[in-house]
Protein backbone atom coordinates (compact mmCIF):
# COMPACT_ATOMS: atom_id res chain seq x y z
CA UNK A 1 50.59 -54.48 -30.64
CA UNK A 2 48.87 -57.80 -31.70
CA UNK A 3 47.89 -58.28 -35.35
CA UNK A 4 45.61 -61.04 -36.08
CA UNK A 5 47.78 -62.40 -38.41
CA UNK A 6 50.34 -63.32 -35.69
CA UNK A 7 50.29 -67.41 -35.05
CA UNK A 8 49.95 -66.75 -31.44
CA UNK A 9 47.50 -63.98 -31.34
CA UNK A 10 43.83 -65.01 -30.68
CA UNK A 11 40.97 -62.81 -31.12
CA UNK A 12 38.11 -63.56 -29.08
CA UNK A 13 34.39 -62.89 -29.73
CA UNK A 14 32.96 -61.21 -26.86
CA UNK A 15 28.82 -60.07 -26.46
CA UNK A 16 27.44 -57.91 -24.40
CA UNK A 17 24.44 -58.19 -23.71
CA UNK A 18 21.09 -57.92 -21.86
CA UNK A 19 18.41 -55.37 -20.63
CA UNK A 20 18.78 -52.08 -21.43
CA UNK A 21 20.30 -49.05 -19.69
CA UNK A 22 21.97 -51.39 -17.42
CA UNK A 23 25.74 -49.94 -18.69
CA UNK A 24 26.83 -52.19 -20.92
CA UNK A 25 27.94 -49.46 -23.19
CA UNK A 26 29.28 -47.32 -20.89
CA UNK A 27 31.30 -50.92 -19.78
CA UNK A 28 32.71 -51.05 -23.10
CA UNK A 29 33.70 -47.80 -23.54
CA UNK A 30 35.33 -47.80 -20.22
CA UNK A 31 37.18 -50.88 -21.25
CA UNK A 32 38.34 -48.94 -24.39
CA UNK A 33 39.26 -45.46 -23.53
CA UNK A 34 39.42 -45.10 -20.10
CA UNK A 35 36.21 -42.69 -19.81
CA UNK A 36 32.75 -42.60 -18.26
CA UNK A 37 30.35 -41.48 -20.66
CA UNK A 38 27.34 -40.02 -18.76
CA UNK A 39 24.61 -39.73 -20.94
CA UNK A 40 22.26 -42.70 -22.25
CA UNK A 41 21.88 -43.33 -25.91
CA UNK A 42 20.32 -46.32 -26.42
CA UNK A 43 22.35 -49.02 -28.43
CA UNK A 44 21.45 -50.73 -31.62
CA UNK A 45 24.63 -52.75 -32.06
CA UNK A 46 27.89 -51.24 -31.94
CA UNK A 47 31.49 -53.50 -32.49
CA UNK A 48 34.75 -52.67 -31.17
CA UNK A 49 37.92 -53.98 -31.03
CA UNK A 50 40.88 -53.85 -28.86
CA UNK A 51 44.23 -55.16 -28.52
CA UNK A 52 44.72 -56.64 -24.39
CA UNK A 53 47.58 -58.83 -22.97
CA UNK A 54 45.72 -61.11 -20.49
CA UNK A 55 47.77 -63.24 -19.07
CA UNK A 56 51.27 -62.51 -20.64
CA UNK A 57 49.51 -63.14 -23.86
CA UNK A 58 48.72 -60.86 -26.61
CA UNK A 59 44.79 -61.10 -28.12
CA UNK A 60 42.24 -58.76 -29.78
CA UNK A 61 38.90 -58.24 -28.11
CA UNK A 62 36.13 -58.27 -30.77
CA UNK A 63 33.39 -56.89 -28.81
CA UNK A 64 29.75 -56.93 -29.68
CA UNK A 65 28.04 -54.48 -27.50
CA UNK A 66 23.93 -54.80 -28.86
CA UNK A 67 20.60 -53.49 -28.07
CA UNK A 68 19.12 -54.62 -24.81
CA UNK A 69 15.67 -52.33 -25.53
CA UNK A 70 12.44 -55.04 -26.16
CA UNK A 71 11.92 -54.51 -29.59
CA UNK A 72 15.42 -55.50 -30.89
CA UNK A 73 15.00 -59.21 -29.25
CA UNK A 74 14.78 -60.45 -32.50
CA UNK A 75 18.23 -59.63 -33.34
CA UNK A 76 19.52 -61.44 -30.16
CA UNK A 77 19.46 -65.19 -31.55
CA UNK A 78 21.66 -64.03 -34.44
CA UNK A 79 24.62 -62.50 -32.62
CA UNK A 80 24.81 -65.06 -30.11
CA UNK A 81 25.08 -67.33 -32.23
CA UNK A 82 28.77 -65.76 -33.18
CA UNK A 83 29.58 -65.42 -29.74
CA UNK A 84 32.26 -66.98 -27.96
CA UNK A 85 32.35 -65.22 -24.53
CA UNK A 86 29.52 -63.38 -22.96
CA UNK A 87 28.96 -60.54 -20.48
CA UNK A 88 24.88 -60.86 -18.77
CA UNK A 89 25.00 -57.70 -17.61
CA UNK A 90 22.75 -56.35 -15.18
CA UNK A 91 22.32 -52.90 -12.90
CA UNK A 92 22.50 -53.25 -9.20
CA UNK A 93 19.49 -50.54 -8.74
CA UNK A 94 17.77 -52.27 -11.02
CA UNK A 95 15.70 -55.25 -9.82
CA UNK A 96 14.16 -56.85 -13.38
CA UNK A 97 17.33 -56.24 -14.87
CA UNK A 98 18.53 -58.92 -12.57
CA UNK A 99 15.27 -60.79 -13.21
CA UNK A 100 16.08 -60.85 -16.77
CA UNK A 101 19.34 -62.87 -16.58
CA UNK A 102 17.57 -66.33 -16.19
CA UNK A 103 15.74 -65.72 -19.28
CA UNK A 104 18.58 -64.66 -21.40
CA UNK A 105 21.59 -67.08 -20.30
CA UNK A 106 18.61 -69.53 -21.02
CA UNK A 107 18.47 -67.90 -24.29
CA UNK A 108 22.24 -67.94 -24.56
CA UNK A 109 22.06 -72.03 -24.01
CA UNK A 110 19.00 -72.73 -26.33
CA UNK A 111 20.98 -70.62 -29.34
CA UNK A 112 24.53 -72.18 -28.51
CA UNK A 113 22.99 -75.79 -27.85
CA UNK A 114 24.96 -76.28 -25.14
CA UNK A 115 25.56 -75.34 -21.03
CA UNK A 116 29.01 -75.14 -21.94
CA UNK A 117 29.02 -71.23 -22.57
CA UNK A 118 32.07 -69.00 -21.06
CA UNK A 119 29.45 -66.52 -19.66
CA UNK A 120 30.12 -63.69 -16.71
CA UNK A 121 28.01 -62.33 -15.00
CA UNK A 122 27.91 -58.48 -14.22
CA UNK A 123 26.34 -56.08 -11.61
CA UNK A 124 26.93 -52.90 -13.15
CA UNK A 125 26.90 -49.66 -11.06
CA UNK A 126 28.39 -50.68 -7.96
CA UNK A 127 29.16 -46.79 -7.34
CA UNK A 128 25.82 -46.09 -6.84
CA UNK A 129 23.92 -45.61 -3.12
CA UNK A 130 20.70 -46.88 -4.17
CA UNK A 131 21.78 -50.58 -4.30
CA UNK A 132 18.60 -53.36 -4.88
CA UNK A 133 20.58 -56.35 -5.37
CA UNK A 134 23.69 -56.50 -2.78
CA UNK A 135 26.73 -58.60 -3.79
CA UNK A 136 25.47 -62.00 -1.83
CA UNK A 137 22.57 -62.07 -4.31
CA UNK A 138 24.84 -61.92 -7.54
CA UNK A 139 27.01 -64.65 -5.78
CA UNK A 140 24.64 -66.80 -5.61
CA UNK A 141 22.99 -66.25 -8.96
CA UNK A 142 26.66 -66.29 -10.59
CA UNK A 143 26.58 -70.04 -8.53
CA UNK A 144 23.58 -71.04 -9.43
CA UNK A 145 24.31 -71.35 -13.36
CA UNK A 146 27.89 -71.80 -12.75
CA UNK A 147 29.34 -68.35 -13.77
CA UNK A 148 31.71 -65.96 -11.95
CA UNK A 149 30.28 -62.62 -10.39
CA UNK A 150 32.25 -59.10 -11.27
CA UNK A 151 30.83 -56.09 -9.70
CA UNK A 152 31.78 -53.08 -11.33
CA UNK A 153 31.47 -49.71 -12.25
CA UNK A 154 31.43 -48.06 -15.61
CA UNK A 155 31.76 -44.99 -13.73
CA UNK A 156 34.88 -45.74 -11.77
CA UNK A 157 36.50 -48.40 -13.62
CA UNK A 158 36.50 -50.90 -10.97
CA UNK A 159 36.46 -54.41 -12.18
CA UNK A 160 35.89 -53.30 -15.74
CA UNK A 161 38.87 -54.73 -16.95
CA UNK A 162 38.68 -57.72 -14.90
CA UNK A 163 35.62 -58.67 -16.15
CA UNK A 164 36.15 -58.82 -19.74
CA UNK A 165 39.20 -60.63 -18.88
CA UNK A 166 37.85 -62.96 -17.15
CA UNK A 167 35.51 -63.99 -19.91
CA UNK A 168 38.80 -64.30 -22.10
CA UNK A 169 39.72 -66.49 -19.87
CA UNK A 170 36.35 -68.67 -19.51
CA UNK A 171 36.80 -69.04 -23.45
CA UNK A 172 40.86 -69.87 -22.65
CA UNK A 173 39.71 -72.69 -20.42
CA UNK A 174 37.13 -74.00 -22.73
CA UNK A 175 39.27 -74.64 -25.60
CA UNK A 176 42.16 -76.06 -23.58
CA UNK A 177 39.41 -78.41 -22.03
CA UNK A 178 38.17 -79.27 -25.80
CA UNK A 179 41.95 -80.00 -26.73
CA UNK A 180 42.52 -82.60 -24.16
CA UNK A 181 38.90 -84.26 -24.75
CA UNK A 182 40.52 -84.63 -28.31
CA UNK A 183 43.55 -85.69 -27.36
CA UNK A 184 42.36 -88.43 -24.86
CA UNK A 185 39.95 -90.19 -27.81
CA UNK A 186 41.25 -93.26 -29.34
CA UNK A 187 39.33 -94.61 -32.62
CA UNK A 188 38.87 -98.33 -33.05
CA UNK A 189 39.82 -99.40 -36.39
């Protein structure tokens, strides 16, 4: 069990986030409890938490799972602003979900001032028949703004886990990166 309090546990800030009824919920919960939920009710914001070891080392996931619906964008700039880590989310039957990633990592950089965001991205609902948007094309998105690709399934579990993870450890090599950018800068006196 990790308590925040502990020198060498880390809580990370993690945001999901996105179009709507893509799964992003239904990730989350996954992540947490090991369950599919099957019906869709639309998210305002909902925040969980949950202790992971990721690498042999113990952390809290502070997860921000928030609306994806149109007429909550105005909330968007304010909880990315507290993110650390995020999951762009999109369904793989659904072809302007995928669309709508350009726009909102863009959004993601504007708010954070920076291209140096740990960001995944996701194609949600890999268990699904009706595929638009195959794995090449998330590859090469993913490539395109320099993010890893997880395809996964909410309703199987696959990749679930590895795909929060792996945002922990986009954040991991951020701040390690940061540390020796300090370390290696002299000051002239």
């Amino acid at each position: 069990m990790c308590y925040i309090f502990k020198i060498d546990c880390k809580m990370y800030n993690l945001i999901c986030n996105l179009a709507g009824a893509v799964g992003k919920s239904a990730l989350t919960i996954q992540l947490l409890k090991n369950e599919f939920v099957e019906e869709y009710d639309p998210t305002i914001e909902d925040s969980y938490r949950k202790d992971a070891i990721i690498d042999n080392k113990e952390c809290i996931l502070d997860i921000l799972d928030t609306a994806g619906q149109e007429e909550y964008s105005a909330m968007r700039d304010t909880y990315m602003r507290t993110g650390q880590g995020f999951l762009c989310v999109f369904a793989v039957d659904d072809i302007k979900s995928f669309q709508d990633i350009s726009d909102f990592r863009n959004q993601i950089v504007r708010v954070k001032d920076t291209d140096d965001v740990p960001m995944i991205l996701v194609g949600n609902k890999i268990d699904l028949e009706s595929r638009n948007i195959d794995n090449d094309k998330g590859e090469k998105l993913a490539d395109l703004f320099g993010m890893k690709y997880i395809p996964t399934s909410a309703k199987t579990g696959e990749n679930v886990h590895e795909a929060f993870f792996n945002v922990v450890r986009e954040i991991r090599i951020q701040i390690a990166e940061k540390k020796m950018m300090k370390k290696g800068k002299c000051t002239v006196v």
